[in-house]
Protein backbone atom coordinates (compact mmCIF):
# COMPACT_ATOMS: atom_id res chain seq x y z
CA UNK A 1 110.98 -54.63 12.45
CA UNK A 2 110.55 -52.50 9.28
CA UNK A 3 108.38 -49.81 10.94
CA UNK A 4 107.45 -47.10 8.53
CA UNK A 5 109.64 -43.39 8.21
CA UNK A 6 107.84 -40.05 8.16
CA UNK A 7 109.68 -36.76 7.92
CA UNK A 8 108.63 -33.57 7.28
CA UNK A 9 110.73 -30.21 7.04
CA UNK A 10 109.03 -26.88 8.00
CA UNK A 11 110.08 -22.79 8.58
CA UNK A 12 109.66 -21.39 11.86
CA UNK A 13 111.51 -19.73 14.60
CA UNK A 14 113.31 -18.00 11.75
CA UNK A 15 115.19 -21.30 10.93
CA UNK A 16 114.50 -24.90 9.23
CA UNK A 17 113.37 -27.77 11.47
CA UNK A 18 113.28 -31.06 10.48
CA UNK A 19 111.18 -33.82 12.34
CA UNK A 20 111.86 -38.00 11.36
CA UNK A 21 110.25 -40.67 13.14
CA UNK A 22 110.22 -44.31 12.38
CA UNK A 23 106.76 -45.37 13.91
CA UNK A 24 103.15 -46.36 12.55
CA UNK A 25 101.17 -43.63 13.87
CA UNK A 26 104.58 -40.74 12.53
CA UNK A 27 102.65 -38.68 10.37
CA UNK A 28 100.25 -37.31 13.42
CA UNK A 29 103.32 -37.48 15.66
CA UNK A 30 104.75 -34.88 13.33
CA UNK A 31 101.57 -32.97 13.17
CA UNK A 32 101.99 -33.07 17.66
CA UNK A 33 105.17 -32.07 17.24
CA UNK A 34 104.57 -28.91 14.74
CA UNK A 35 101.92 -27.44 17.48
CA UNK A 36 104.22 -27.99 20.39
CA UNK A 37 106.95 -26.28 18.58
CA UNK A 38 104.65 -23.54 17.75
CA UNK A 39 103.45 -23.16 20.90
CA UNK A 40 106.68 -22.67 22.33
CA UNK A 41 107.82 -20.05 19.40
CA UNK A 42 104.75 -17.72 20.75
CA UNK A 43 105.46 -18.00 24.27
CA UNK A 44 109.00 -17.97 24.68
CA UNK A 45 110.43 -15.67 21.91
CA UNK A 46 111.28 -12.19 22.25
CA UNK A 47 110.05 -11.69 18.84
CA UNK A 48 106.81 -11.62 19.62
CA UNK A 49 105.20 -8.69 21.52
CA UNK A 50 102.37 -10.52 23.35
CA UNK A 51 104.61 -13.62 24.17
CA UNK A 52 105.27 -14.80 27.76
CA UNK A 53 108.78 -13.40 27.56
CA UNK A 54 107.82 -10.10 26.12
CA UNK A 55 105.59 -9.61 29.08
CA UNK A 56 108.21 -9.97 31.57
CA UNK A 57 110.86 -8.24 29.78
CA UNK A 58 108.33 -5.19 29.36
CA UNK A 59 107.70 -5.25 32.77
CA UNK A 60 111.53 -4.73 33.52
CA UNK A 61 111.95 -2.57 36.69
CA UNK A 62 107.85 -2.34 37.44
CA UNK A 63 106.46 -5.90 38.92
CA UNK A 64 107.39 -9.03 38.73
CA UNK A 65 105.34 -11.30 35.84
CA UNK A 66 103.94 -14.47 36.32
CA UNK A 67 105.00 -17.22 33.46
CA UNK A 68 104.34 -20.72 32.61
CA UNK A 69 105.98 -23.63 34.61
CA UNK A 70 107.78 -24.86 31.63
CA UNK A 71 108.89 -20.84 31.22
CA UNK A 72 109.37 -20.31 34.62
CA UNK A 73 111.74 -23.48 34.67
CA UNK A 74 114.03 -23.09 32.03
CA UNK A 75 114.61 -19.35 33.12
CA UNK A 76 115.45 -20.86 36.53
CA UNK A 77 117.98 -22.87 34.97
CA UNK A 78 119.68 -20.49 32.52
CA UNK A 79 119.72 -17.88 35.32
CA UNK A 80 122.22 -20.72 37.16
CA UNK A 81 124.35 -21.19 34.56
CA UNK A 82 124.84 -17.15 34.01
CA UNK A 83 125.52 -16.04 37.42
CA UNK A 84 128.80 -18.13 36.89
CA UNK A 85 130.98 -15.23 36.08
CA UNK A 86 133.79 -17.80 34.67
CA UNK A 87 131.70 -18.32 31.11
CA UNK A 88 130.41 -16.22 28.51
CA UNK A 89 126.62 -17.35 28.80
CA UNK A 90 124.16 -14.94 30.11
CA UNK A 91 120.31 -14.84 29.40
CA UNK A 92 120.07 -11.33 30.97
CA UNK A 93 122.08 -10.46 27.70
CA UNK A 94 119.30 -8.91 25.81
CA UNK A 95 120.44 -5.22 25.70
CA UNK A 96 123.48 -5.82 24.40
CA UNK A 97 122.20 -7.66 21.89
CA UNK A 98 119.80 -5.16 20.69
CA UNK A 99 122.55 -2.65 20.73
CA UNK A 100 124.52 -4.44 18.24
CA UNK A 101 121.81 -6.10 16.28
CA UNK A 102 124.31 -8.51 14.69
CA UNK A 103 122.13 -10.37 12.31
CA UNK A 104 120.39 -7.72 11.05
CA UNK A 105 120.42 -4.71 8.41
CA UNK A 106 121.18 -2.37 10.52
CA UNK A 107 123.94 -3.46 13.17
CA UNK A 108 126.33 -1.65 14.13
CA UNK A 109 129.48 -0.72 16.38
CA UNK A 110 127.77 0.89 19.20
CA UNK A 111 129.10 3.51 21.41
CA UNK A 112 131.71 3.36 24.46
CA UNK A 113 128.83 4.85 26.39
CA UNK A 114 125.64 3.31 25.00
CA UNK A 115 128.12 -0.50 25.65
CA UNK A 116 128.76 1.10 29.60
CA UNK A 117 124.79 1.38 30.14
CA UNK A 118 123.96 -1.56 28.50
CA UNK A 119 126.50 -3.37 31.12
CA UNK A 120 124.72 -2.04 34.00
CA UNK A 121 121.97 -3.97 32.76
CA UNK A 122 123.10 -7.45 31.91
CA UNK A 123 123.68 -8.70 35.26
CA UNK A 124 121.90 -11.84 35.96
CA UNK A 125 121.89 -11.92 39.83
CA UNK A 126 119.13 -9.04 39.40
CA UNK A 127 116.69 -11.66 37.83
CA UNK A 128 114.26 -12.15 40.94
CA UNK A 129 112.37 -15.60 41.06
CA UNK A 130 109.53 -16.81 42.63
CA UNK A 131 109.17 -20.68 42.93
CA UNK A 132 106.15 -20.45 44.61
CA UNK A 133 104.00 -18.55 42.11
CA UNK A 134 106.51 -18.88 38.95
CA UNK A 135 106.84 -14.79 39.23
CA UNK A 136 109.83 -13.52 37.08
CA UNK A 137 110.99 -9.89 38.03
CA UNK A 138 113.53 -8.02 36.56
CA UNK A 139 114.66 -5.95 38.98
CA UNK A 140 115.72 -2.83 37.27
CA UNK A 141 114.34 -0.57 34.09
CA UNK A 142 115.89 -2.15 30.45
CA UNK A 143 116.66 -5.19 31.79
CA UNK A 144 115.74 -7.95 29.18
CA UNK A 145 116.07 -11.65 28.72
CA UNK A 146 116.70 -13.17 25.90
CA UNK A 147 116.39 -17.10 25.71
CA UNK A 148 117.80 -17.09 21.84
CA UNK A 149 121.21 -19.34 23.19
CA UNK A 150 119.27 -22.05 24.93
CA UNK A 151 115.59 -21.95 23.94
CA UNK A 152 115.87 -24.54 20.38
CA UNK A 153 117.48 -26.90 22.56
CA UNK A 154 114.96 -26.82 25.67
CA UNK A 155 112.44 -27.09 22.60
CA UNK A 156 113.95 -30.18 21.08
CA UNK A 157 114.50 -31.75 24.21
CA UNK A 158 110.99 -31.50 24.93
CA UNK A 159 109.64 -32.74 21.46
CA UNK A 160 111.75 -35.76 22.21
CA UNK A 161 110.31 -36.72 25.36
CA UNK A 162 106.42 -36.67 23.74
CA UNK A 163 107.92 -38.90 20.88
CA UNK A 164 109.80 -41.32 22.97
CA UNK A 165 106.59 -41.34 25.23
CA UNK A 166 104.40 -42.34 22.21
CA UNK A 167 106.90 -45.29 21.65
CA UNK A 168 109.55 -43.75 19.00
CA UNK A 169 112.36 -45.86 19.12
CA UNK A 170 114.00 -44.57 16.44
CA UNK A 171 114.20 -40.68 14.78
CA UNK A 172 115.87 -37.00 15.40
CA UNK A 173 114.86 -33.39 15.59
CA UNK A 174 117.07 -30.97 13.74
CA UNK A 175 116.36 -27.10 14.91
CA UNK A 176 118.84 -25.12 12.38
CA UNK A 177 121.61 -27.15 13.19
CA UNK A 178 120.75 -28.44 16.59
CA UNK A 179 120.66 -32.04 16.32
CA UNK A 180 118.75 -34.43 18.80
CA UNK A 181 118.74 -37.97 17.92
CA UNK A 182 116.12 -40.67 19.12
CA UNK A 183 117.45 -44.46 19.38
CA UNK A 184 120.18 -45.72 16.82
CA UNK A 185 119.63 -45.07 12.74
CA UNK A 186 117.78 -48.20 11.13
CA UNK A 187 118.90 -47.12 8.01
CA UNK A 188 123.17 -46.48 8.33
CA UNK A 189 125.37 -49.78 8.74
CA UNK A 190 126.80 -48.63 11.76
CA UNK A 191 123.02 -47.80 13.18
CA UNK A 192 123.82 -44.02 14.48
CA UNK A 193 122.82 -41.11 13.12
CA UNK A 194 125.81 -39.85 11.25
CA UNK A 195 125.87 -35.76 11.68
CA UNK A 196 128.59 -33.86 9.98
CA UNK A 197 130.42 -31.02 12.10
CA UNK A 198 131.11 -28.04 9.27
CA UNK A 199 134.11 -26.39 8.82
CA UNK A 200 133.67 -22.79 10.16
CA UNK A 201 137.16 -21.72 8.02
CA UNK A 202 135.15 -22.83 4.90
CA UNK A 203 132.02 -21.06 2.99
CA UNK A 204 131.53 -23.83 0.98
CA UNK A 205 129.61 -26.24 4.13
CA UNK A 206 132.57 -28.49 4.14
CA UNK A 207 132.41 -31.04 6.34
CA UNK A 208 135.21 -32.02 9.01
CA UNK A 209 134.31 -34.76 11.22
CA UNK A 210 131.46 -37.43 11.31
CA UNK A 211 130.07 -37.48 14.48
CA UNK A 212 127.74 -40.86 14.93
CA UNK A 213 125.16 -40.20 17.70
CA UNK A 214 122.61 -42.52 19.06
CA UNK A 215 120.19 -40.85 21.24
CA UNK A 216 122.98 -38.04 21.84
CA UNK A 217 122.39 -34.47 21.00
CA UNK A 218 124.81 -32.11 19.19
CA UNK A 219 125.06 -28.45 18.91
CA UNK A 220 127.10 -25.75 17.38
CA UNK A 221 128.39 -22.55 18.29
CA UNK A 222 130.59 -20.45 15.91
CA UNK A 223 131.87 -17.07 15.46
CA UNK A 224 131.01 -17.23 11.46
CA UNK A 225 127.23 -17.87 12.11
CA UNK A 226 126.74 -14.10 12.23
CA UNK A 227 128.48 -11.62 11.94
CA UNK A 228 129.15 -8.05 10.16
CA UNK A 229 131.90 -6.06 8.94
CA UNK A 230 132.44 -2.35 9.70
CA UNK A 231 136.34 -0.10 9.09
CA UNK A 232 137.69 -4.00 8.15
CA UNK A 233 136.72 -5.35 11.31
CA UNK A 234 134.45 -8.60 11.65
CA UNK A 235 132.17 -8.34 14.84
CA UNK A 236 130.46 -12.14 15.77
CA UNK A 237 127.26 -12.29 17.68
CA UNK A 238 128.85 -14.17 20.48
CA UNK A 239 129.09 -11.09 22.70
CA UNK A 240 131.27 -11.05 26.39
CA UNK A 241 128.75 -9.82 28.84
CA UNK A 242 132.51 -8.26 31.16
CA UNK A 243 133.22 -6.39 28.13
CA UNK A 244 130.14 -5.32 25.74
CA UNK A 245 132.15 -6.77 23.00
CA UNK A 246 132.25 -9.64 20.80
CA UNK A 247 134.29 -12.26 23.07
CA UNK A 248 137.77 -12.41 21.91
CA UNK A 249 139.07 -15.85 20.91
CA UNK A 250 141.05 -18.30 19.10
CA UNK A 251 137.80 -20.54 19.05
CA UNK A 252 136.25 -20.38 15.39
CA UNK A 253 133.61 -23.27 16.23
CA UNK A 254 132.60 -25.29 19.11
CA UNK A 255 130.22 -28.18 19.08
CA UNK A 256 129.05 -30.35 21.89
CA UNK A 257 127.64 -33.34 22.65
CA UNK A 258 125.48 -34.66 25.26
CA UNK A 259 122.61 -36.15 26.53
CA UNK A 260 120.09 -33.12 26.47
CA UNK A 261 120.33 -30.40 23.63
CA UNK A 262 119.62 -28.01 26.24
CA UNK A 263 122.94 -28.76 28.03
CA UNK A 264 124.82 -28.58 24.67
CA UNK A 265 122.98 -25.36 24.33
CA UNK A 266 124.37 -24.10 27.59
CA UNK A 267 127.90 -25.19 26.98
CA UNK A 268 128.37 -24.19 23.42
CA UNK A 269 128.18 -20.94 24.51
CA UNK A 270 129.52 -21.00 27.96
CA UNK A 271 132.99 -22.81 26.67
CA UNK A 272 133.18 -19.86 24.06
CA UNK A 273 136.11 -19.30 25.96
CA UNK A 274 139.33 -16.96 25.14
CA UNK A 275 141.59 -19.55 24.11
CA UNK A 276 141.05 -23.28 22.92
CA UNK A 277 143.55 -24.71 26.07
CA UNK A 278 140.79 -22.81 28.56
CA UNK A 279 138.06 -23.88 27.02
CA UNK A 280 139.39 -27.67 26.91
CA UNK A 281 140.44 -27.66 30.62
CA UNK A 282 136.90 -25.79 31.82
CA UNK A 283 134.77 -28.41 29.37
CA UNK A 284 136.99 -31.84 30.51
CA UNK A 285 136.00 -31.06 34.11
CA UNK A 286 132.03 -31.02 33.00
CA UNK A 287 129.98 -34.28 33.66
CA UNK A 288 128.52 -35.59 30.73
CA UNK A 289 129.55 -33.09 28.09
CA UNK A 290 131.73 -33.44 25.08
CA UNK A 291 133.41 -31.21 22.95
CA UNK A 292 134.72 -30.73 19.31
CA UNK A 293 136.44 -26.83 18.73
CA UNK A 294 137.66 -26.23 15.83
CA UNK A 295 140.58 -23.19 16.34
CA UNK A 296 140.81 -19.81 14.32
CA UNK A 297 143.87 -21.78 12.64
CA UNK A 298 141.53 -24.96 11.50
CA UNK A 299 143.11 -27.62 14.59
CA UNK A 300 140.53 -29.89 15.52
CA UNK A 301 140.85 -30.44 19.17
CA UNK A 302 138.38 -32.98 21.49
CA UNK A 303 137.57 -33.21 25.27
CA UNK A 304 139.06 -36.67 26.96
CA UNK A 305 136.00 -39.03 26.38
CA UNK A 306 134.84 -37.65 23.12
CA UNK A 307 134.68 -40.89 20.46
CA UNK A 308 134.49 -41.36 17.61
């Protein structure tokens, strides 16, 4: 069955996505999957003043919004995973983020007491939902969501489903580095898709491990991704929502694995935990998750069922 490959490689969401599909009819799939993507960056991006998620955010402490199903939904499930006080991941995150504004020009170390009101902000239990009418309220002034650590994944997850509905058997999405694969690889001897995890100890992209995936997704989370330096101290933009600070860890990289990207979004962040034994223990009792993290001291450790 030599069905023909189309790929295509295109900017958005501040990052490079890459779209392959082994099918007849790929080069409109591609096209589909461009305007879903860039449907989603308008609506569910913070970057955008007019988009879904700007609306409820500026609405913070007034009325609640309504938003999309699809919106409505994945806030749902992100607010779940954040009111679990015993992991770092935490959509209602936003003002702490903007205090730092790691990633940009003009971060920064910010105050003891601009970090102690941001705190009072970035508590997820006062995210008020709605099933009925998909209302999102934020229950109290400067509270803000920020979907930024599980939005790509939701996104690729969703681009695979159209694909695999219009009969792709074989292809992957990469969003900056999250990697969902479709089917086996008709191209690699051992048919997966063979995706490299990068050394986070190296600048040079060095690879450490091979990970072959066939329909599995894979995602990264790592303390050199961004970052800035300020009196000889390196701050990482994996902040600890008990603290205001960058979490404290001997974790330099964690990647997962699992069926949905959006679960590998979830834990990639949430087993950012303080030491590599904790974060081991918490991500071998998951269902259907597993885990390469790479320690501060370059030891490559792996949950019980990871293989390779």
């Amino acid at each position: 069955m030599s069905t023909n490959k189309y790929s295509a490689r295109f900017q958005m969401m501040g990052t490079f996505i890459d779209v392959v599909v082994y099918h007849s009819n790929g080069e409109q799939l591609i096209r589909e999957a461009y305007a879903q993507l860039a449907d989603y960056a308008v609506r569910f991006t913070v970057n955008q003043p007019d988009s879904e998620l700007m609306r409820v955010n500026q609405h913070a402490g007034i009325a609640p919004v309504g938003v999309a199903q699809d919106l409505f939904g994945l806030v749902k499930l992100a607010k779940q995973h954040s009111e679990d006080t015993r992991n770092p991941f935490n959509i209602a995150v936003g003002p702490l983020v903007k205090a730092w504004r790691i990633g940009f020009k003009d971060a920064r170390v910010p105050s003891q007491k601009i970090i102690a009101e941001k705190l009072s902000l970035v508590d997820p239990t006062k995210i008020i939902l709605n099933e009925d009418d998909h209302l999102v309220f934020l229950s109290q002034k400067g509270m803000e969501i920020d979907l930024g650590a599980i939005a790509k994944g939701y996104f690729a997850d969703q681009v695979k489903n159209k694909l695999v509905e219009a009969g792709v058997q074989s292809g992957f999405i990469s969003l900056g580095g999250n990697v969902l694969t479709i089917g086996h690889s008709p191209d690699n001897s051992n048919k997966a898709w063979n995706v490299g995890i990068q050394n986070p100890l190296s600048d040079r992209g060095d690879v450490l491990r091979v990970v072959p995936l066939q329909g599995m997704s894979m995602v990264t989370s790592g303390i050199n991704e961004r970052f800035f330096e300020s009196n000889g101290q390196r701050y990482h933009h994996l902040l600890d929502a008990q603290t205001g600070m960058p979490i404290s860890t001997d974790i330099a990289s964690l990647t997962i694995i699992s069926q949905q990207s959006v679960d590998g979004e979830i834990w990639s962040t949430a087993g950012f935990l303080p030491s590599v034994e904790s974060a081991l223990t918490y991500l071998n009792a998951q269902a259907g998750i597993e885990a390469v993290i790479v320690s501060k001291q370059g030891r490559v450790n792996v949950t019980r069922g990871f293989q390779m």
